[in-house]
Protein backbone atom coordinates (compact mmCIF):
# COMPACT_ATOMS: atom_id res chain seq x y z
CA UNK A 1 62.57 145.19 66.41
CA UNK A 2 62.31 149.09 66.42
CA UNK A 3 60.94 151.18 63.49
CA UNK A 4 64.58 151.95 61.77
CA UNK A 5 63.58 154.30 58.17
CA UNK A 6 67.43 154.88 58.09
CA UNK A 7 67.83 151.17 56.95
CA UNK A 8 65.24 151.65 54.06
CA UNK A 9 67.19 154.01 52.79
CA UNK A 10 70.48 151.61 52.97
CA UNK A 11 68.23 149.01 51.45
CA UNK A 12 67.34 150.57 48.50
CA UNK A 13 70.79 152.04 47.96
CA UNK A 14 71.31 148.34 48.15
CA UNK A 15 68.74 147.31 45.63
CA UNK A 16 70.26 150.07 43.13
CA UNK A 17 73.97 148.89 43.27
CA UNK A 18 72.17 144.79 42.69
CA UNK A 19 69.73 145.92 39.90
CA UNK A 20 70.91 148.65 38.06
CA UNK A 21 73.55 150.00 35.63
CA UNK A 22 75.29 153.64 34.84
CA UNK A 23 71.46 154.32 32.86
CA UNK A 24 69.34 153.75 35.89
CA UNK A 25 67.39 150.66 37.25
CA UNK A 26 66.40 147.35 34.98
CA UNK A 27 64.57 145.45 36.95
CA UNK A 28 61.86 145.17 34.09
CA UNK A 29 59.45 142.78 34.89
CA UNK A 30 59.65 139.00 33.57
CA UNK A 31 63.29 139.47 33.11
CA UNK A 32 66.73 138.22 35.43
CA UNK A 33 66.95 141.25 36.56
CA UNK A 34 63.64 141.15 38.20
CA UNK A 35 63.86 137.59 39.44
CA UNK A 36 66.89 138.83 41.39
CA UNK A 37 65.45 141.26 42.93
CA UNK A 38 62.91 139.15 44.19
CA UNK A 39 65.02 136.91 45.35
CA UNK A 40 66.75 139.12 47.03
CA UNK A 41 63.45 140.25 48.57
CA UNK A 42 63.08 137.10 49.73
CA UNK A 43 66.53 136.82 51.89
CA UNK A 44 65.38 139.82 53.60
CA UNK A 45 61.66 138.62 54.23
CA UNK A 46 63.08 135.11 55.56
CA UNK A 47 64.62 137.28 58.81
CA UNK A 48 60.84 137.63 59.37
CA UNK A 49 58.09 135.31 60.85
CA UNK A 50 56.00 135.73 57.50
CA UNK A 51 54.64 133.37 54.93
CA UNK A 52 55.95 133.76 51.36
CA UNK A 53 54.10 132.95 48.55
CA UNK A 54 53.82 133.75 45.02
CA UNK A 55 50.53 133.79 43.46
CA UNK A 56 49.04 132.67 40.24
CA UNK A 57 49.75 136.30 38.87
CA UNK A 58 53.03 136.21 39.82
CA UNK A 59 52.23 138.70 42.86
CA UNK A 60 54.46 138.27 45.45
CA UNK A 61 53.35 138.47 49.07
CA UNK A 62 54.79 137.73 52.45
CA UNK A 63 52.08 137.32 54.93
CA UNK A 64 52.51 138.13 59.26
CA UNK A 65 49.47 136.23 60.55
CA UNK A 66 47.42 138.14 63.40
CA UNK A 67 44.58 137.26 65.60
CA UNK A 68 42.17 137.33 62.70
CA UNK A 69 42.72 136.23 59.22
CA UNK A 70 41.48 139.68 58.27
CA UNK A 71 44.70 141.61 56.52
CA UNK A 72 45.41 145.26 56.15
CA UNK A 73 47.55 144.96 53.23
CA UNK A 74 50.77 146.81 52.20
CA UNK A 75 51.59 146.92 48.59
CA UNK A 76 53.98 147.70 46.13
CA UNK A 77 55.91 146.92 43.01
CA UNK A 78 60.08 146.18 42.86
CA UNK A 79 59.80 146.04 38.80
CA UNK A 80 61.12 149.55 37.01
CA UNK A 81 61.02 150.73 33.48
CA UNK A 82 64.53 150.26 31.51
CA UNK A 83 66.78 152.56 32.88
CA UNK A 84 64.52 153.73 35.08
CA UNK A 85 64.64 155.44 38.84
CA UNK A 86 65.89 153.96 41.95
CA UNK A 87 62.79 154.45 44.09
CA UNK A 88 59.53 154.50 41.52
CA UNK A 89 57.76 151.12 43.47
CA UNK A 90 60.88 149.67 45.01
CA UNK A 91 60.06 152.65 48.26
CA UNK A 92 56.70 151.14 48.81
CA UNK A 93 57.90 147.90 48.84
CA UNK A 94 61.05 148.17 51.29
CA UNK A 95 58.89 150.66 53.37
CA UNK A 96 56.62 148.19 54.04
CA UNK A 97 59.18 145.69 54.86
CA UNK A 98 60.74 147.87 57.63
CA UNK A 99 56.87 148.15 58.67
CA UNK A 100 56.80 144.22 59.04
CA UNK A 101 59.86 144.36 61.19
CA UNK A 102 58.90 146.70 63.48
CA UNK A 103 55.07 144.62 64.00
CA UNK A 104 56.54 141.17 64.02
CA UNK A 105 58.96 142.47 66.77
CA UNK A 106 55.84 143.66 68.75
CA UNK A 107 54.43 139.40 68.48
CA UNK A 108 51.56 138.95 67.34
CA UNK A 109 49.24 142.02 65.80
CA UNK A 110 45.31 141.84 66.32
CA UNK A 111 44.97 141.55 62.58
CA UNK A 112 47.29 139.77 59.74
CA UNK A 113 49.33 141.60 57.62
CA UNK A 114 50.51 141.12 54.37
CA UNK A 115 53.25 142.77 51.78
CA UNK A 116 52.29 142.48 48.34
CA UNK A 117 54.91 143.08 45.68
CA UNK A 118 52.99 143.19 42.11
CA UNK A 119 54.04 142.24 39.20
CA UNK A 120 54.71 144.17 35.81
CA UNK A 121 52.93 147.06 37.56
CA UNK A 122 54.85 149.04 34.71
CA UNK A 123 54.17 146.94 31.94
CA UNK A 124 57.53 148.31 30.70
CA UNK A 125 58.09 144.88 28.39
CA UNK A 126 54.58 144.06 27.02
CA UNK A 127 53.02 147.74 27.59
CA UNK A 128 50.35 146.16 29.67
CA UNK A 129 50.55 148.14 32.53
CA UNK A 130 48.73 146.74 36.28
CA UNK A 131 48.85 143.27 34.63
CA UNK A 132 49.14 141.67 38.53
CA UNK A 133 46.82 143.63 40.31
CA UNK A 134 44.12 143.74 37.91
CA UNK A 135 44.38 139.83 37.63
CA UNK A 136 44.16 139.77 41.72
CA UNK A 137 41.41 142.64 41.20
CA UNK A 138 39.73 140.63 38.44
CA UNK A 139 39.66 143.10 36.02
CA UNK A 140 41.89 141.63 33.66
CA UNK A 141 38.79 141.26 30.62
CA UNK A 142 41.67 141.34 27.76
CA UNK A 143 43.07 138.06 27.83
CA UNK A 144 42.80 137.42 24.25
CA UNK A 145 44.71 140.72 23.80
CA UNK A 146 47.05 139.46 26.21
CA UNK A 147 47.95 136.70 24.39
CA UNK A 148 48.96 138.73 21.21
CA UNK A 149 51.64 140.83 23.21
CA UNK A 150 55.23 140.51 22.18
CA UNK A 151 57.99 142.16 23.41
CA UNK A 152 60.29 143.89 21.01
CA UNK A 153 62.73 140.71 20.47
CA UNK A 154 59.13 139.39 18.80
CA UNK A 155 58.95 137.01 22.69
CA UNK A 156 55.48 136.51 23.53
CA UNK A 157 53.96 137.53 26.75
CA UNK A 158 52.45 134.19 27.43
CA UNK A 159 55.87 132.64 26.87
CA UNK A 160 57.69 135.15 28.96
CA UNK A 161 55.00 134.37 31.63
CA UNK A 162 55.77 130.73 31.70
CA UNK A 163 59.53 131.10 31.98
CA UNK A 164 58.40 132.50 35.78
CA UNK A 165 56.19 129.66 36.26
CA UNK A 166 52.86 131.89 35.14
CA UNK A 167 49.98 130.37 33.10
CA UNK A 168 47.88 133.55 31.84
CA UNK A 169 44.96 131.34 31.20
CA UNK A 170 45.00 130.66 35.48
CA UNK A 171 46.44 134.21 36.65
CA UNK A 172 42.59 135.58 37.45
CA UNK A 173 42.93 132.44 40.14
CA UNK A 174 44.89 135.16 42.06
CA UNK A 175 41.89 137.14 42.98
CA UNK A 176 41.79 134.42 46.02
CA UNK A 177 44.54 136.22 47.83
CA UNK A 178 42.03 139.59 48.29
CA UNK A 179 39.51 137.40 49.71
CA UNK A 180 40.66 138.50 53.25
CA UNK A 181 41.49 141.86 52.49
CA UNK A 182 40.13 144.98 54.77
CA UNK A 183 42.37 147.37 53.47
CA UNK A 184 45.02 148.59 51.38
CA UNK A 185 47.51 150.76 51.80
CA UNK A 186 50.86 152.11 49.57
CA UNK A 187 53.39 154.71 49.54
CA UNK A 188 54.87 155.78 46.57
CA UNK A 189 56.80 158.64 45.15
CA UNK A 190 54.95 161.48 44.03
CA UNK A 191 56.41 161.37 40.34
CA UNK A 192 55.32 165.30 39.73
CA UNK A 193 56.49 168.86 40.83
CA UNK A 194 53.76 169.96 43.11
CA UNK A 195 54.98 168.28 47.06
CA UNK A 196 58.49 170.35 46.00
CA UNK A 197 56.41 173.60 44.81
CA UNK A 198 55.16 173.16 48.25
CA UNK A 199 58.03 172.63 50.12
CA UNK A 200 56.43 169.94 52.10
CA UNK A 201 58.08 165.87 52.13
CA UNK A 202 54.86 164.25 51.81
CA UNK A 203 51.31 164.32 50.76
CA UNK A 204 47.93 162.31 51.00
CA UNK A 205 46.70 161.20 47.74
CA UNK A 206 42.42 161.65 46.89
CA UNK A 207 42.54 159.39 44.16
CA UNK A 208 44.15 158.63 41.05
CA UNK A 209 43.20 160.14 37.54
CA UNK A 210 40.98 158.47 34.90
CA UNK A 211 42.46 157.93 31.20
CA UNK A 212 40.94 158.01 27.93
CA UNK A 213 43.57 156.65 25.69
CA UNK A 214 42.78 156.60 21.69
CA UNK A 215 44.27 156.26 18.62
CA UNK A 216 44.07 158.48 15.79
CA UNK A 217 44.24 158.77 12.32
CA UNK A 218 44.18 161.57 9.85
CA UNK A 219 44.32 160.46 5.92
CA UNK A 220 44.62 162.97 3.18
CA UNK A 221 46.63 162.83 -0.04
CA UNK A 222 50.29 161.75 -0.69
CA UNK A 223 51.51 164.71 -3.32
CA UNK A 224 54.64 165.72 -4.80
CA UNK A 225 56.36 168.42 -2.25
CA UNK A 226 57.98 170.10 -4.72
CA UNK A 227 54.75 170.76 -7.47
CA UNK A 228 51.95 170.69 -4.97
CA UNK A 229 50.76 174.30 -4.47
CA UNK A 230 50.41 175.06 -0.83
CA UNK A 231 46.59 175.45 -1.13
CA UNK A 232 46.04 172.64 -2.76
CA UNK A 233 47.71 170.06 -0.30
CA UNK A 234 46.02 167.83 1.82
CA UNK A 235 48.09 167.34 4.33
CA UNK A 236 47.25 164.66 7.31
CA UNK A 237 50.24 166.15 9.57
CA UNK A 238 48.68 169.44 9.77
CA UNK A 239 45.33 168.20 10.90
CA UNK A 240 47.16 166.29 13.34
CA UNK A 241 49.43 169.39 14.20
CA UNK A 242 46.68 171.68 14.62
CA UNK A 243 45.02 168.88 16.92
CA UNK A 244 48.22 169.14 19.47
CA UNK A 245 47.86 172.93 20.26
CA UNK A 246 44.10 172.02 20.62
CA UNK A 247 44.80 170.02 23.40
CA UNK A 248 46.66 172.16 25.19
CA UNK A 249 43.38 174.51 25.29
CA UNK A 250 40.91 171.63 26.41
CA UNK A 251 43.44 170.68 28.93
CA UNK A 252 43.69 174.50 30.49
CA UNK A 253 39.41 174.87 29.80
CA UNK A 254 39.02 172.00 32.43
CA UNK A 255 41.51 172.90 34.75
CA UNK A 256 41.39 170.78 38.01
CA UNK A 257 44.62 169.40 37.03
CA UNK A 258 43.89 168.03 33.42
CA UNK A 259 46.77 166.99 31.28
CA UNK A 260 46.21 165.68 27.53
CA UNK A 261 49.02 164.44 25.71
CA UNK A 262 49.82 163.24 21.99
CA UNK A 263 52.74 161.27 22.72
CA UNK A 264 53.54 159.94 19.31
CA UNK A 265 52.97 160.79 15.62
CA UNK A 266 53.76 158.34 12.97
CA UNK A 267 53.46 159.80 9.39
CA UNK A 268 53.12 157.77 6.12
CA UNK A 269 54.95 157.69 3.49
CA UNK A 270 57.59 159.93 5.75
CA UNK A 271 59.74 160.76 3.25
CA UNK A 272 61.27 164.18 2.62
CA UNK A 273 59.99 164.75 -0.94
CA UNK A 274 56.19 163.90 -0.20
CA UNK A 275 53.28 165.64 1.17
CA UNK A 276 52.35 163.50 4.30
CA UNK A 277 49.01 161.12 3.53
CA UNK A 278 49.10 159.77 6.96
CA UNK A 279 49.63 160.63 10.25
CA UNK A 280 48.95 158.46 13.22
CA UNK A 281 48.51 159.77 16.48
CA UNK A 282 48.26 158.29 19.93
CA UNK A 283 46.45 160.56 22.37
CA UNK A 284 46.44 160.33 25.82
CA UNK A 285 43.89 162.35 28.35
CA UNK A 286 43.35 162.37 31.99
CA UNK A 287 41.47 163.69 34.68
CA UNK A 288 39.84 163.22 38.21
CA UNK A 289 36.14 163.86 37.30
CA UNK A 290 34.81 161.89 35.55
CA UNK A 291 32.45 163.93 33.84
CA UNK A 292 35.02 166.77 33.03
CA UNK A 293 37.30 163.64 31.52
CA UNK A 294 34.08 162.71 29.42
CA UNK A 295 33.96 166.48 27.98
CA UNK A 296 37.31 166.46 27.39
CA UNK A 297 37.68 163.60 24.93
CA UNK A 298 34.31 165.45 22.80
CA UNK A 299 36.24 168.63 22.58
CA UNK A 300 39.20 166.49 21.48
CA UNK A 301 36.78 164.63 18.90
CA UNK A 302 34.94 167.43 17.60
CA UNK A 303 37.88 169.60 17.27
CA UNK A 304 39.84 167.13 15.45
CA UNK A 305 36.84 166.42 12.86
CA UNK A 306 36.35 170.41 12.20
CA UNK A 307 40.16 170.06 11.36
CA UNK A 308 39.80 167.15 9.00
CA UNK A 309 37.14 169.20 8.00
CA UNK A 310 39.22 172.57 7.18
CA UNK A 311 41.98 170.71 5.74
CA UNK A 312 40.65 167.97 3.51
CA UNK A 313 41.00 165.43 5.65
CA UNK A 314 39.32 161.78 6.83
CA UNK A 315 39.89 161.38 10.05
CA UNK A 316 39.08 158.29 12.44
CA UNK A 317 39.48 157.52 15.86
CA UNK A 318 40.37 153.81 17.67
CA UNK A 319 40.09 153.42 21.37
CA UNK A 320 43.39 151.82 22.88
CA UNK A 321 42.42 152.01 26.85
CA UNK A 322 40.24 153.92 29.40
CA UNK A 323 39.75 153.48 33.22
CA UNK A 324 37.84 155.52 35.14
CA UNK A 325 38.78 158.02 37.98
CA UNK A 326 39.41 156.22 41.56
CA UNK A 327 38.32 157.97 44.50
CA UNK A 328 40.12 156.63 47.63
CA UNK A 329 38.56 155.44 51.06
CA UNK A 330 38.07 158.89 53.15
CA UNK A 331 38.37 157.04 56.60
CA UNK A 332 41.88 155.45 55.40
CA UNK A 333 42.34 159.14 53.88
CA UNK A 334 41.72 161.01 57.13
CA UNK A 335 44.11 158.20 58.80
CA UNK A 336 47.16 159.01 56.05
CA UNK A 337 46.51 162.89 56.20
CA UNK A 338 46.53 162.68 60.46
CA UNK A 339 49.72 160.39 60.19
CA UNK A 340 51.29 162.81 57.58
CA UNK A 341 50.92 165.69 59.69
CA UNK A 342 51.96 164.37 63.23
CA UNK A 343 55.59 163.05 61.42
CA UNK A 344 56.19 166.08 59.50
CA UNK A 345 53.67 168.73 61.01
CA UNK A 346 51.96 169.27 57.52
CA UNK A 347 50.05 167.85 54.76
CA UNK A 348 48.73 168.43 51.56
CA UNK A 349 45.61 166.98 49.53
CA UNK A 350 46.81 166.13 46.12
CA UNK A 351 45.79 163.52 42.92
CA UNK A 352 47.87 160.96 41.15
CA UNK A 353 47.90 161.74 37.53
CA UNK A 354 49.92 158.26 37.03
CA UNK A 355 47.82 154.99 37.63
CA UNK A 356 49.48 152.70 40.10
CA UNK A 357 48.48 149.81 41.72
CA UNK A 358 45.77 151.12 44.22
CA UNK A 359 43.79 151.72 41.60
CA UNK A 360 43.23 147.95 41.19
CA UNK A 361 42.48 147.33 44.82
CA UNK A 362 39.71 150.24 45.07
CA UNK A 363 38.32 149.15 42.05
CA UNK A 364 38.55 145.34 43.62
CA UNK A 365 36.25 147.27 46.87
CA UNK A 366 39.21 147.00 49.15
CA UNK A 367 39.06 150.64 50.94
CA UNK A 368 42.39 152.14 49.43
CA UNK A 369 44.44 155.36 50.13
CA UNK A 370 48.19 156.06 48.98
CA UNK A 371 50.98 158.47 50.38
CA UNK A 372 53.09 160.34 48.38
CA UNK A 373 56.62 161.04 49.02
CA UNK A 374 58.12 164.59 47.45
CA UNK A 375 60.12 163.96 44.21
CA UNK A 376 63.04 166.40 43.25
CA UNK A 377 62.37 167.88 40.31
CA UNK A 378 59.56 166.05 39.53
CA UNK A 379 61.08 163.77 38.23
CA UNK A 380 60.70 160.09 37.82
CA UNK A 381 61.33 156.72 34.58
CA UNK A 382 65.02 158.35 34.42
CA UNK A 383 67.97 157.89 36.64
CA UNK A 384 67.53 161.18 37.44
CA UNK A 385 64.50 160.37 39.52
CA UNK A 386 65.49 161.34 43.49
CA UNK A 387 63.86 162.10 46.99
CA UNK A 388 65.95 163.27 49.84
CA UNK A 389 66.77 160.49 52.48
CA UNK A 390 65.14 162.35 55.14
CA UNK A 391 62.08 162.48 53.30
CA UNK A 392 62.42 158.60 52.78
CA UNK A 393 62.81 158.40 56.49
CA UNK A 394 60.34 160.55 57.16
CA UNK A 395 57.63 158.30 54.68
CA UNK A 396 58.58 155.50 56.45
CA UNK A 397 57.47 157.06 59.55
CA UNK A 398 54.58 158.64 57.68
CA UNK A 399 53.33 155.13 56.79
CA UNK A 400 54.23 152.95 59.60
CA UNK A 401 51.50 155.30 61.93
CA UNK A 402 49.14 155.10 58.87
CA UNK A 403 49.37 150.80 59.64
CA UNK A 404 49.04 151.25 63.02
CA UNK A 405 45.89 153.40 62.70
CA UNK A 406 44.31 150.78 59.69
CA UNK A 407 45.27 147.80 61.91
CA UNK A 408 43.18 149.50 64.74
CA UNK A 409 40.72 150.25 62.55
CA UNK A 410 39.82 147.23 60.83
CA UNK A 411 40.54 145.23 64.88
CA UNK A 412 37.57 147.53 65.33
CA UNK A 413 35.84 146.06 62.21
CA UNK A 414 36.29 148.58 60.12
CA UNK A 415 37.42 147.93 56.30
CA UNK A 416 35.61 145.63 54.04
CA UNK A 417 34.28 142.44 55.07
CA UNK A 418 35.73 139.23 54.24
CA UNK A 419 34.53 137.69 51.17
């Protein structure tokens, strides 16, 4: 069966109309919606000579077998964020369905291959985000955590597990199905601005950002708002307020791409008539090098205690989440850039500043790499999100070379050994 990227695009149209509403996609993981998709993944896999199987993680993977059991692997995710876009994870997935046609129409390939669709890769119900992968990867170390997760409806995530025949006390058992893996390989949607800036469809990706992720609280003193002298206030918001323009300093003094967010305050008592005594803060920072992320959460620390400092304050800081910065496979890297530019005649280097999925699989020692496909507007988790059609042809193209060339490869015995 020939290559057709024109019937990706029909497919996810497809997907959309099945899974989604007038506010964007819903297939949020552990829910109907999901399970429908997947099922309808699963009609389009049985046209196919591939093995389907769900693992203990809930991963979902279809499997062509080759002349060795050793599998360049193809992965995505088909879950979204409530009314989210209709191509964040559901392109990698149907791209590398189209990619199985085209191979299992060929007979038999020198090596297996295998489609992976993860689950919760957004962690859009629980806020666990990679819950699938890092299980397969066996980097899931917070199970106890795990088990404390409710959604908002007060469901717990081992319950909601369960009702799609998960146990989370067996879902590291998935870590089996990477046991023959060589190499990994996903497309994805770029998410930012930059591939648009550039005018170019499509881009190979270096790695994916590290993430310091803290909590943190500034206390001071709850006071009347209408007899508390200005200078006399002890006010936790404006430690925290002060803190947010800070960042926007120690993100521009590290340059290299280095974003740092506070994306929530929560003040206490909140209340018009009251000097604020708390403010809660949840900080987010990333960046490629390691060592330039480490610098950047001390400036964020020591800037935030001189403020406590200057304004009265206590202030005290809880870690919520960290990984470190991935670096992906430079063979698999040189194969994505050289299949980039003979589709489209140009390429460009660029970093993931969201985590996704590869991350998991480099960290797992599977040699990684990941494609991005140009987002208008940068955008993406809103209806709004949208690539051009061409450009989804084009990164089916794009990736189907990039398979060809891994599948060579790893015939060749490249890639990681069997474990």
């Amino acid at each position: 069966m020939p290559l057709e990227p024109s019937r990706t695009v029909a497919e996810l149209r497809e997907l959309r109309e099945l899974t989604g509403d007038a506010e964007g996609a819903q297939r949020v993981c552990w829910t109907d919606t999901w399970a429908r998709a997947r099922a309808w993944m699963r009609e389009k896999l049985g046209e196919l000579p591939v093995e389907v199987e769900i693992d203990e993680a809930g991963n979902q993977w279809a499997t062509l077998r080759g002349g060795s059991e050793r599998a360049v692997l193809i992965g995505g995710h088909i879950d979204s964020v409530p009314n989210g876009g209709w191509l964040d994870g559901a392109l990698n997935v149907l791209a590398g369905l189209e990619v199985l046609r085209r191979l299992a129409g060929e007979g038999t390939p020198p090596v297996s291959v295998r489609l992976v669709d993860w689950a919760d890769e957004e962690g859009a119900r629980f806020g666990r985000s990679l819950l699938g992968s890092s299980a397969c990867s066996g980097t899931m170390a917070d199970q106890e955590h795990l088990r404390t997760l409710t959604d908002r409806d007060g469901i717990a995530l081992p319950d909601a597990l369960v009702e799609h025949g998960v146990e989370l006390d067996r879902m590291l058992e998935a870590g089996r199905q990477l046991d023959s893996a060589a190499a990994y390989l996903e497309l994805h949607i770029e998410q930012g601005p930059v591939l648009e800036s550039l005018g170019l469809p499509l881009g190979a990706v270096l790695g994916t950002f590290g993430v310091e992720r803290h909590r943190i609280v500034f206390r001071g003193q709850a006071a009347h708002a209408g007899s508390t002298p200005m200078e006399q206030r002890r006010d936790a918001l404006a430690g925290a307020a002060r803190l947010e323009l800070e960042l926007r300093e120690i993100a521009r003094r590290a340059g290299g791409g280095a974003v740092c967010t506070m994306g929530g305050v929560v003040t206490k008592p909140g209340i018009a008539t009251s000097v604020v005594e708390e403010a809660t803060c949840l900080l987010d920072q990333r960046h490629l090098d390691a060592g330039t992320l480490a610098t950047m959460l001390g400036e964020a620390r020591a800037a935030s205690e001189r403020f406590a400092v200057e304004e009265g304050l206590e202030v005290e800081w809880e870690p919520i989440w960290g990984i470190q910065p991935i670096l992906f496979d430079e063979t698999l890297f040189g194969f994505c850039d050289d299949a980039i530019r003979e589709v489209v005649g140009a390429s460009h280097r660029l970093s993931s500043g969201p985590l996704h999925d590869a991350a998991e699989t480099a960290r797992a020692g599977v040699p990684t790499v990941m494609m991005f496909a140009q987002s208008l507007r940068g955008l993406s988790h809103t209806k709004a999100e949208d690539t051009r059609p061409e450009h989804i042809e084009l990164s089916v193209r794009a990736l189907d070379r990039l398979a060809d060339r891994a599948i060579a490869w790893v015939a060749g015995g490249g890639g990681r050994s069997s474990t």
